[in-house]
Protein backbone atom coordinates (compact mmCIF):
# COMPACT_ATOMS: atom_id res chain seq x y z
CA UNK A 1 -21.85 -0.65 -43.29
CA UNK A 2 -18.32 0.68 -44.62
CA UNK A 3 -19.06 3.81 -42.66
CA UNK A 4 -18.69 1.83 -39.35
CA UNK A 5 -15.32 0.70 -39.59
CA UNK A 6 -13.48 3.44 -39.29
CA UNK A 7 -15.41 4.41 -35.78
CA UNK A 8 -14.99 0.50 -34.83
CA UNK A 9 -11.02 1.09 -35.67
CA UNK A 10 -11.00 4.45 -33.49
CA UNK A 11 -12.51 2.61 -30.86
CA UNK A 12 -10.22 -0.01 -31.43
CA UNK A 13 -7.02 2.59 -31.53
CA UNK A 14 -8.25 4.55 -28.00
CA UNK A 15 -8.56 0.89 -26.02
CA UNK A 16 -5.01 0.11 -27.09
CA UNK A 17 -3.88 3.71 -25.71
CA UNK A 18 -5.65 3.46 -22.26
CA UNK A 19 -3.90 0.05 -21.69
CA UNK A 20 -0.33 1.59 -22.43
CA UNK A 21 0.58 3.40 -19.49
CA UNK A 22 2.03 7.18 -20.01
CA UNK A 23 6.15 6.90 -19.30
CA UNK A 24 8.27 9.06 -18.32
CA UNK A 25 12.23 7.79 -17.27
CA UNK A 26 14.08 4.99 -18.67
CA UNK A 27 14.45 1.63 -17.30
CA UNK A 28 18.00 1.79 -15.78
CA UNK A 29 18.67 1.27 -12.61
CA UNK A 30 20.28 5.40 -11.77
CA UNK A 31 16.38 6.42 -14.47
CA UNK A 32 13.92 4.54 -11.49
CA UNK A 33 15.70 6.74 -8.86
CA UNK A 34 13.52 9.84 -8.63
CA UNK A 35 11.61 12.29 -6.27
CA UNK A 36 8.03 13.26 -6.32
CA UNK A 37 6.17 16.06 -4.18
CA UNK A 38 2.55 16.26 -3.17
CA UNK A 39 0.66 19.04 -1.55
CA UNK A 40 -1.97 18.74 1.00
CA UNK A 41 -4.98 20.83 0.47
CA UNK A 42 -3.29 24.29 2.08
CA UNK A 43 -5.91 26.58 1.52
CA UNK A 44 -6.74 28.63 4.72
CA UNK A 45 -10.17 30.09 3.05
CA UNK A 46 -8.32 33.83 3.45
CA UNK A 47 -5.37 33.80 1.11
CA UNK A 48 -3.95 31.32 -0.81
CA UNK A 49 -0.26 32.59 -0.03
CA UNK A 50 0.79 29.09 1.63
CA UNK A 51 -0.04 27.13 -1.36
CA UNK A 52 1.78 29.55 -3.56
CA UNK A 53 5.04 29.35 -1.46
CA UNK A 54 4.74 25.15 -1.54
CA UNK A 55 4.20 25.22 -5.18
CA UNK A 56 7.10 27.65 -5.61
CA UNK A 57 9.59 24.92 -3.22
CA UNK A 58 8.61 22.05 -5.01
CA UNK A 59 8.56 23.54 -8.46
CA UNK A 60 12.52 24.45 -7.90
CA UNK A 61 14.03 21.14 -6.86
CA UNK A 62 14.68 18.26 -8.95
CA UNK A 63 11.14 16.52 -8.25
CA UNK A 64 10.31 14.54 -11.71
CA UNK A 65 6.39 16.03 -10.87
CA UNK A 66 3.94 17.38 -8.35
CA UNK A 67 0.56 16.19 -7.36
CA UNK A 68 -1.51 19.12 -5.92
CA UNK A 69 -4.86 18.05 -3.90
CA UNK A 70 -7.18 20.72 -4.35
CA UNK A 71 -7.76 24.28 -5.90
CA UNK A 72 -9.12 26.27 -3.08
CA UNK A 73 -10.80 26.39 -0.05
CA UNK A 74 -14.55 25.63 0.62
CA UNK A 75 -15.55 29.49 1.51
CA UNK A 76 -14.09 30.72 -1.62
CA UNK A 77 -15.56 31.33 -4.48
CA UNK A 78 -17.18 28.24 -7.23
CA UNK A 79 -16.68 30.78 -9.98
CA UNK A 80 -15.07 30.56 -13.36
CA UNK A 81 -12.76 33.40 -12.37
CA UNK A 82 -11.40 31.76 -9.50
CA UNK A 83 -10.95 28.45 -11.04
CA UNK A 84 -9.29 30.42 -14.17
CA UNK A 85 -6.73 32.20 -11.65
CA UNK A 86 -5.84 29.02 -9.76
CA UNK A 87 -5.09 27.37 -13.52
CA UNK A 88 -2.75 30.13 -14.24
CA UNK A 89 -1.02 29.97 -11.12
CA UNK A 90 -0.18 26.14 -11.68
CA UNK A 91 1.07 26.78 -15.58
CA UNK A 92 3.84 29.21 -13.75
CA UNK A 93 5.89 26.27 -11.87
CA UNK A 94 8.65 24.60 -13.40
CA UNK A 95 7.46 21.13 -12.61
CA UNK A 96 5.17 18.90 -14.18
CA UNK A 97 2.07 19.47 -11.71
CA UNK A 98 -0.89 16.96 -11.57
CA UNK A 99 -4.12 18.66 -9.97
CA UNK A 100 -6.79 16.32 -8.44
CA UNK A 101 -9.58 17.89 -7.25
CA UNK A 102 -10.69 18.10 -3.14
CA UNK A 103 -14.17 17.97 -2.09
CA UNK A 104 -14.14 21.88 -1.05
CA UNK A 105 -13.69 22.45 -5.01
CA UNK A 106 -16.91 21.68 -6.25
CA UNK A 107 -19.12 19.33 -3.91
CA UNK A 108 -20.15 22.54 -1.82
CA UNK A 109 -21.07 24.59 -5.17
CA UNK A 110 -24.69 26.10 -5.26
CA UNK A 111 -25.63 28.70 -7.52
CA UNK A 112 -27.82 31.87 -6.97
CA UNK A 113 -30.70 30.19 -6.33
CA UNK A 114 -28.97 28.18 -3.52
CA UNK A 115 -29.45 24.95 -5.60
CA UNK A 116 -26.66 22.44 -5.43
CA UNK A 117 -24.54 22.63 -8.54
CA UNK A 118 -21.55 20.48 -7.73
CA UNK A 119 -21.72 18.50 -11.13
CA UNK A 120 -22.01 21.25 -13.27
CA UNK A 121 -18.77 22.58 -11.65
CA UNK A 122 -17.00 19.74 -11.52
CA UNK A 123 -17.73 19.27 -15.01
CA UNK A 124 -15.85 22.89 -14.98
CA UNK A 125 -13.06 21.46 -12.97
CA UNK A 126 -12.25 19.04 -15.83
CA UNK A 127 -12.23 21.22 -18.54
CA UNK A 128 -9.87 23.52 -17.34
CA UNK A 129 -7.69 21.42 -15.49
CA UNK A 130 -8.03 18.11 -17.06
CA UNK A 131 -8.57 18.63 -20.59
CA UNK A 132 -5.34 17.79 -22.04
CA UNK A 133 -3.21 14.80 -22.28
CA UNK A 134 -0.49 15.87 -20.25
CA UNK A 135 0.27 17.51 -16.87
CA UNK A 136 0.26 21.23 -15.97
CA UNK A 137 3.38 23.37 -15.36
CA UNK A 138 5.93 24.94 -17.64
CA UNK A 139 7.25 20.95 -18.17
CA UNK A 140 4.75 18.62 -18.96
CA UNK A 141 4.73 15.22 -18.68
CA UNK A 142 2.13 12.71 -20.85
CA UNK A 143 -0.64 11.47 -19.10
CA UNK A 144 -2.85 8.34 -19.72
CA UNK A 145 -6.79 9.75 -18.62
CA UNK A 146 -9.66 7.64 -17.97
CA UNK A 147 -11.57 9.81 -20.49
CA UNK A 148 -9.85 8.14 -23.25
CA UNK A 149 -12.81 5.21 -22.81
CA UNK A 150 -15.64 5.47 -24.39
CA UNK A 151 -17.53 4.43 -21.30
CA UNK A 152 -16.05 6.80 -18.97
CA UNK A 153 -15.25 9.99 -21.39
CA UNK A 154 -16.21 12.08 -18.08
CA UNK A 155 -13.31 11.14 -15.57
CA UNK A 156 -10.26 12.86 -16.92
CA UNK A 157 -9.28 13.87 -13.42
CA UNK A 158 -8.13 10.12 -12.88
CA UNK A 159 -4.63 9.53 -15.15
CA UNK A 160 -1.80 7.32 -14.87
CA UNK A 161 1.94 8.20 -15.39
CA UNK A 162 5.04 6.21 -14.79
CA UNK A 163 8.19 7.36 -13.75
CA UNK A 164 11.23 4.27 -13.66
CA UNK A 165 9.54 1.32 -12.38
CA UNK A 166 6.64 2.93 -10.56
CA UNK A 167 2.97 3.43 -11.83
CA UNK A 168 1.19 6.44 -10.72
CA UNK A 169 -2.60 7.59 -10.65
CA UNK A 170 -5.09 9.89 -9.75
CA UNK A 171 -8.35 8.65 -8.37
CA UNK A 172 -11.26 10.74 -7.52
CA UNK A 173 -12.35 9.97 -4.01
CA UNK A 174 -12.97 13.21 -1.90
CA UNK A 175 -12.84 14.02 1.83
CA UNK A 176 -15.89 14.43 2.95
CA UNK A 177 -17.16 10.50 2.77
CA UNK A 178 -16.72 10.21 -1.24
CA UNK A 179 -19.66 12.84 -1.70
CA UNK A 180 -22.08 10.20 -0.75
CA UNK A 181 -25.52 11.82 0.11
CA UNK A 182 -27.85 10.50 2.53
CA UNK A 183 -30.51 11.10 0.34
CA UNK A 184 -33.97 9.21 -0.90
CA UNK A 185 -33.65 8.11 -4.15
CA UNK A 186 -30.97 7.86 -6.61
CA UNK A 187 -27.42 8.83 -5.30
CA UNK A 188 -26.59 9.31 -9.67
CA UNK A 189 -22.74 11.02 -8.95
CA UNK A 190 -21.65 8.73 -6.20
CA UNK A 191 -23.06 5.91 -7.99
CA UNK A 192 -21.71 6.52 -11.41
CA UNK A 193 -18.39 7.54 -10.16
CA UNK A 194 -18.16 4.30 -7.90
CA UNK A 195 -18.35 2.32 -11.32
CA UNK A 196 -15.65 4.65 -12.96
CA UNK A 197 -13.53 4.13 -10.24
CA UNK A 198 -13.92 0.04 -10.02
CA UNK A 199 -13.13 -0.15 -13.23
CA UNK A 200 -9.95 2.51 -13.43
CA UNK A 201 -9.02 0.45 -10.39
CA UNK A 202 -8.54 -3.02 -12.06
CA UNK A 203 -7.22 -1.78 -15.00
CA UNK A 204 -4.55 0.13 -13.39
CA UNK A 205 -3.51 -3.28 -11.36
CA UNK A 206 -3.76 -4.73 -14.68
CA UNK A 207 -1.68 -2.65 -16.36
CA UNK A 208 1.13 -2.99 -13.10
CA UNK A 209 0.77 -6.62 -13.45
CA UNK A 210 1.94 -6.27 -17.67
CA UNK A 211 4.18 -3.80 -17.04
CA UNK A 212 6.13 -5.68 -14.34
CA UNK A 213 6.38 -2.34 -12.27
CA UNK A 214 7.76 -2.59 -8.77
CA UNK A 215 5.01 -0.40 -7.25
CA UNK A 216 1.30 1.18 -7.53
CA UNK A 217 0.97 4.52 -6.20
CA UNK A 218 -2.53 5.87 -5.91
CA UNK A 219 -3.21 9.73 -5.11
CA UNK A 220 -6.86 10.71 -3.60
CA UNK A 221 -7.89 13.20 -1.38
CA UNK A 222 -9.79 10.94 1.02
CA UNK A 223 -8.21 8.51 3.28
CA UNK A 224 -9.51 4.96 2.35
CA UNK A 225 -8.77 4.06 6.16
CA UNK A 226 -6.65 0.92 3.76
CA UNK A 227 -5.94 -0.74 7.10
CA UNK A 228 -9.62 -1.37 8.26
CA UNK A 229 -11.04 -4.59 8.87
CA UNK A 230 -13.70 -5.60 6.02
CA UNK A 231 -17.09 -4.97 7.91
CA UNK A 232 -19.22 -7.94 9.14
CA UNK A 233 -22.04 -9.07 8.03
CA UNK A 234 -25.12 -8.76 9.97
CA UNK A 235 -28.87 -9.35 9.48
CA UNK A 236 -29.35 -5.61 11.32
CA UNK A 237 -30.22 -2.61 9.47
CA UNK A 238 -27.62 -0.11 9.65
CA UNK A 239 -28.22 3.22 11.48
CA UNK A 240 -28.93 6.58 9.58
CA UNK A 241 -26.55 8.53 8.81
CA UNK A 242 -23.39 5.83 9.04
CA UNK A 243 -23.12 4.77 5.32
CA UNK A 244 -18.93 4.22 4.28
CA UNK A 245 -18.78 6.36 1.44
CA UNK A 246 -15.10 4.65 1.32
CA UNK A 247 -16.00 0.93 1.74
CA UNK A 248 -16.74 -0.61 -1.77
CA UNK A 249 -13.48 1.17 -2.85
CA UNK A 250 -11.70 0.18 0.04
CA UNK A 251 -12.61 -3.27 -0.44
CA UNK A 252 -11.50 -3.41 -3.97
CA UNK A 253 -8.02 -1.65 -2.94
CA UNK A 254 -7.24 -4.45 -0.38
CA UNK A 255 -8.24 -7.05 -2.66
CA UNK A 256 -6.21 -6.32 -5.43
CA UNK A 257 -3.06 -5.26 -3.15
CA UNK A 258 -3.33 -9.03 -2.00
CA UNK A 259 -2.40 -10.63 -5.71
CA UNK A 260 -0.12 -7.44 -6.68
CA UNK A 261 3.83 -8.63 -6.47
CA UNK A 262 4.81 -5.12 -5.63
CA UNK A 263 4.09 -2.35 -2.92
CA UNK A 264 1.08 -0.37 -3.17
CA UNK A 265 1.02 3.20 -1.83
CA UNK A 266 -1.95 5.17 -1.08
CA UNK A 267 -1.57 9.17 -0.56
CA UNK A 268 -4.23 11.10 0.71
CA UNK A 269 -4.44 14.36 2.24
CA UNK A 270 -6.23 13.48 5.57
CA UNK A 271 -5.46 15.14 9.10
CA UNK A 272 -2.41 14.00 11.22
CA UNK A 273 -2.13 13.75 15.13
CA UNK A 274 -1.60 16.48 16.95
CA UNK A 275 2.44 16.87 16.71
CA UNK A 276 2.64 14.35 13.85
CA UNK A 277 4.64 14.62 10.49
CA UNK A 278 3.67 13.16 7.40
CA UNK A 279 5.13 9.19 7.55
CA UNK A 280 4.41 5.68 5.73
CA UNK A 281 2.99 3.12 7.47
CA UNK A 282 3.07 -0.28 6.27
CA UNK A 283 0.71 -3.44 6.50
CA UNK A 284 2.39 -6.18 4.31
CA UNK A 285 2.96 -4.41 0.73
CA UNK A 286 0.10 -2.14 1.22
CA UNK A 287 1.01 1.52 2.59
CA UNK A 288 -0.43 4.75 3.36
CA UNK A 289 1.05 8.08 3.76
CA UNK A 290 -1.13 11.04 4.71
CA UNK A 291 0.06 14.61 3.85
CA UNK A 292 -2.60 16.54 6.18
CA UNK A 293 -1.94 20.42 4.37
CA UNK A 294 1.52 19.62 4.24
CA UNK A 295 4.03 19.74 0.96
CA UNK A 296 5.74 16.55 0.92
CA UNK A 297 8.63 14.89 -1.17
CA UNK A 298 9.23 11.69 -1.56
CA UNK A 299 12.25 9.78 -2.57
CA UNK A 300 11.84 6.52 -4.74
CA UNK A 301 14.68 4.42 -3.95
CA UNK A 302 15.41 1.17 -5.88
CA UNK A 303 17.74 -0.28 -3.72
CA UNK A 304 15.78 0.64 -0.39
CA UNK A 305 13.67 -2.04 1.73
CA UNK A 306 10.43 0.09 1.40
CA UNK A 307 11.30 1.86 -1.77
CA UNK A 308 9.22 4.88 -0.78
CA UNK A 309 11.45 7.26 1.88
CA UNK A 310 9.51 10.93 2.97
CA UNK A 311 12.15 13.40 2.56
CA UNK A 312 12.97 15.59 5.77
CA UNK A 313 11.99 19.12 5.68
CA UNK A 314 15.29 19.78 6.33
CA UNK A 315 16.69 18.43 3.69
């Protein structure tokens, strides 16, 4: 029995951590004034030049970190080697640098027996690129992960920061319909990662709600379409093939925006219009900004009317 309490007080110690969000900044009002930059996935499946030169742009200015969607393009390889080199290439920037992974990183994986092995390299993803608790780059900045649970020791790639009055986070949620497979039986990553991500959900607006933070900014590489209408209901069996990998989440997000004091912004890396630039648009508190392939700073203004401003490239 006396062998039990010291795992009961370590599980006691790593449930007080994951409710104290990782902060970077002070409190005053010239510390909540900051910049942060994200990068669309940029990867043209022939070099990876592009991404180097808007990792190299945002690592020089004053941007208090970078969130980078994505590793490398779907034709390229799923091997260690690659991942290893794309690691390496994020520890050179000056920034602190936040990866989350795309879709084209690991849900396309097979290995030589043309077998699907998009866990195994996910799995993969984590280790090298979410194993620590803090961000890439030559400056680092501490990150909260969802790992630190017992439950959910497998999701490091969702983390929370703040920076001022602002709480930032990673969720998992790729492009290509949340990796949900239209396939009989069990659907065991979707499934299991839908629970991970309910739960990092409500504790994150938990966590805003303690914290008193002016805003919730939440970084995916799929677009949760925020602005949708929630589906009806309907006695009709839905056709093959049209299952929203998005909805439950989507749900949950609007839900939770609705009894949140302060704004809630959702970046994602899907496609713009033709001739469109990356903007906010706003429904009540509740925002989006898409990025497309884009690198994209944004300005967090206390004193402004939306808070969140996009930076011109020009500036």
């Amino acid at each position: 029995m006396r062998r039990s309490r010291p795992t009961a007080l370590l599980a006691a110690a790593l449930c007080a951590a994951l409710c104290l969000p990782a902060v970077a900044g002070g409190r005053g009002n010239d510390a909540d004034a900051h910049t942060f930059g994200v990068i669309g996935h940029s990867f043209d499946g022939k070099s990876d030049k592009r991404f180097k030169q808007a990792l190299a742009d945002t690592s020089e200015k004053t941007n208090a970190f970078v969130v980078v969607t994505g590793i490398k393009h779907a034709a390229e390889s799923c091997g260690d080697r690659l991942y290893q080199e794309r690691r390496e290439l994020v520890e050179r920037f000056k920034r602190p640098v936040i990866v989350l992974p795309a879709g084209s990183d690991w849900t396309g994986c097979r290995n030589s027996a043309g077998r699907t092995n998009a866990i195994e390299r996910l799995n993969r993803l984590r280790e090298l690129f979410h194993g620590e608790p803090n961000s890439l780059g030559k400056t680092t900045l501490p990150l909260t992960r969802l790992s630190m649970s017992p439950r959910f020791r497998s999701y490091a790639e969702n983390a929370h920061w703040t920076v001022g009055k602002v709480l930032y986070a990673s969720v998992n949620l790729p492009a290509n319909n949340n990796h949900y497979l239209a396939a009989a039986g069990r659907n065991s990553e979707y499934e299991d990662r839908l629970v991970a991500n309910r739960f990092w959900l409500n504790r994150l607006f938990t966590l805003a709600k303690g914290d008193k933070v002016d805003a919730i900014v939440l970084f995916s590489e799929g677009d949760l379409k925020p602005f949708a209408e929630p589906e009806p209901r309907t006695l009709l069996r839905r056709a093959a093939g049209v299952f929203d990998g998005f909805a439950f989440t989507r749900r949950q997000v609007q839900q939770l925006a609705k009894k949140f004091g302060g704004k809630v912004l959702l970046v994602d890396s899907a496609p713009l219009g033709k001739g469109k630039k990356p903007a906010i648009e706003w429904h009540g508190n509740l925002g989006q900004l898409s990025v497309n392939g884009e690198a994209v700073e944004v300005d967090v203004k206390p004193e402004s009317k939306t808070l969140f401003v996009v930076k011109d490239a020009a500036e």
